[in-house]
Protein backbone atom coordinates (compact mmCIF):
# COMPACT_ATOMS: atom_id res chain seq x y z
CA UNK A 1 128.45 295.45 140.40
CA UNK A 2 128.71 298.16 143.04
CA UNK A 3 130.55 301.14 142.35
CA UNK A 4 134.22 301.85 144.60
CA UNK A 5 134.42 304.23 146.74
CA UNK A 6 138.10 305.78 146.96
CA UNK A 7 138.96 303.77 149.73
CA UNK A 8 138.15 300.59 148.44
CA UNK A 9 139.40 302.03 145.37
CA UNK A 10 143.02 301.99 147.05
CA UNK A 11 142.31 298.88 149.44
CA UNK A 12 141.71 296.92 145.80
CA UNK A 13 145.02 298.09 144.87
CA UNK A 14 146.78 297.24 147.94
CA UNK A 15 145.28 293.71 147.97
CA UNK A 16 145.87 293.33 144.02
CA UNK A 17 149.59 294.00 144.51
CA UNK A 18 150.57 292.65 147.60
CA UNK A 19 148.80 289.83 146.71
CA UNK A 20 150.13 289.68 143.12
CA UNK A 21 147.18 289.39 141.22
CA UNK A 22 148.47 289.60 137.92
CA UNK A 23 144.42 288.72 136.13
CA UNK A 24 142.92 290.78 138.23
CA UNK A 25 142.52 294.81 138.43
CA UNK A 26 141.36 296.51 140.95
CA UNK A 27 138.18 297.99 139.66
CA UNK A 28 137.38 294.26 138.84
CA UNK A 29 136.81 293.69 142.23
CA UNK A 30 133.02 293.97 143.55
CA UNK A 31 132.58 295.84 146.60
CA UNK A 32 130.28 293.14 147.85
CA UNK A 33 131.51 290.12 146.48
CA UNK A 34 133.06 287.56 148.95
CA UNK A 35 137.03 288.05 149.71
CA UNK A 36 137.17 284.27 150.28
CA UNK A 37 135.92 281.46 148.58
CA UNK A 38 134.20 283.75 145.42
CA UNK A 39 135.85 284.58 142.23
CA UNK A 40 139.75 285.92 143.42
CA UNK A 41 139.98 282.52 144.93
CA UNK A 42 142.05 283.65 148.25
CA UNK A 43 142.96 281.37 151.17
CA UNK A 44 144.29 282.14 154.59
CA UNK A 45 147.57 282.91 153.72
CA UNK A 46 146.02 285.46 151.36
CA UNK A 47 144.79 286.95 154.40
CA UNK A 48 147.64 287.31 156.05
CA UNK A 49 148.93 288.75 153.53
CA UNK A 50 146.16 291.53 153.33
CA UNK A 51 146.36 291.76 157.03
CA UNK A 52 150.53 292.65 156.73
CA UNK A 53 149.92 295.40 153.98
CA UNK A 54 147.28 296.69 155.70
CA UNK A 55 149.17 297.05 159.05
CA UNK A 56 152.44 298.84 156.68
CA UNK A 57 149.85 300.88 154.82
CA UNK A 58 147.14 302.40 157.58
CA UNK A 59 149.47 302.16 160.41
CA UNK A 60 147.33 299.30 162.72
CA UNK A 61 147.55 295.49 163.30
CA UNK A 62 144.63 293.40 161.74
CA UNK A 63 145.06 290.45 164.77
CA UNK A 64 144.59 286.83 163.44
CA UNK A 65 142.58 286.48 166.86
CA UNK A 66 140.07 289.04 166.34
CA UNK A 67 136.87 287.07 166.52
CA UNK A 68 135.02 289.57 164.29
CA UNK A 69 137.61 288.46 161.28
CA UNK A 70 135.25 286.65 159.46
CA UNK A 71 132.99 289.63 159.39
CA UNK A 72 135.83 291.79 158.37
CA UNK A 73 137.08 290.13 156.08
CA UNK A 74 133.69 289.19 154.22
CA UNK A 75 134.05 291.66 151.14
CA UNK A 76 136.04 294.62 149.78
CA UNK A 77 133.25 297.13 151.59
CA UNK A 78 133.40 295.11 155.00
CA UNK A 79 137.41 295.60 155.05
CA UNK A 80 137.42 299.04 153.95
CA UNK A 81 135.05 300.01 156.40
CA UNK A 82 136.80 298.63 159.28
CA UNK A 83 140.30 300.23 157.91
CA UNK A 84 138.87 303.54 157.94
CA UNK A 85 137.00 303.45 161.56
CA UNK A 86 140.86 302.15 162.96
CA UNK A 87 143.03 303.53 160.76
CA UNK A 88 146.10 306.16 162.22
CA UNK A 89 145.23 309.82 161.16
């Protein structure tokens, strides 16, 4: 598994509790591995969910009809990465 950086580090915690992921800790989470359909077993609602804490948390909307979505939200990394190139300063 590939190591956290400190801002997926916090994203992991963000999606842990607003998601209420009472088996999972953060640091469980793999960079890499698959948001959706891998081992945290998240659906769409999930998503919005993420996308709502995200939006409270970094101050910007994650837009159910962004067509780049799937490739957002692919993986811990993918997320994180997009957060920090939109994120308010």
């Amino acid at each position: 598994m590939a190591e956290q950086t400190a801002a997926q580090s916090e994203l992991a915690t963000l999606v842990v509790t607003s998601l209420n992921l009472e088996d999972t800790q953060p640091g469980q989470i793999d960079p890499d591995a698959p948001l959706f359909g891998g081992d945290l077993g998240l659906d769409s609602i999930d998503a919005l969910e993420i996308a709502l804490a995200v939006s409270k948390r970094y101050g910007f909307q994650l837009r159910s009809d962004n067509p780049d979505n799937k490739r957002i939200f692919t993986s811990l990394r993918t997320l994180s990465e997009h957060i920090e190139q939109h994120r308010a300063s």
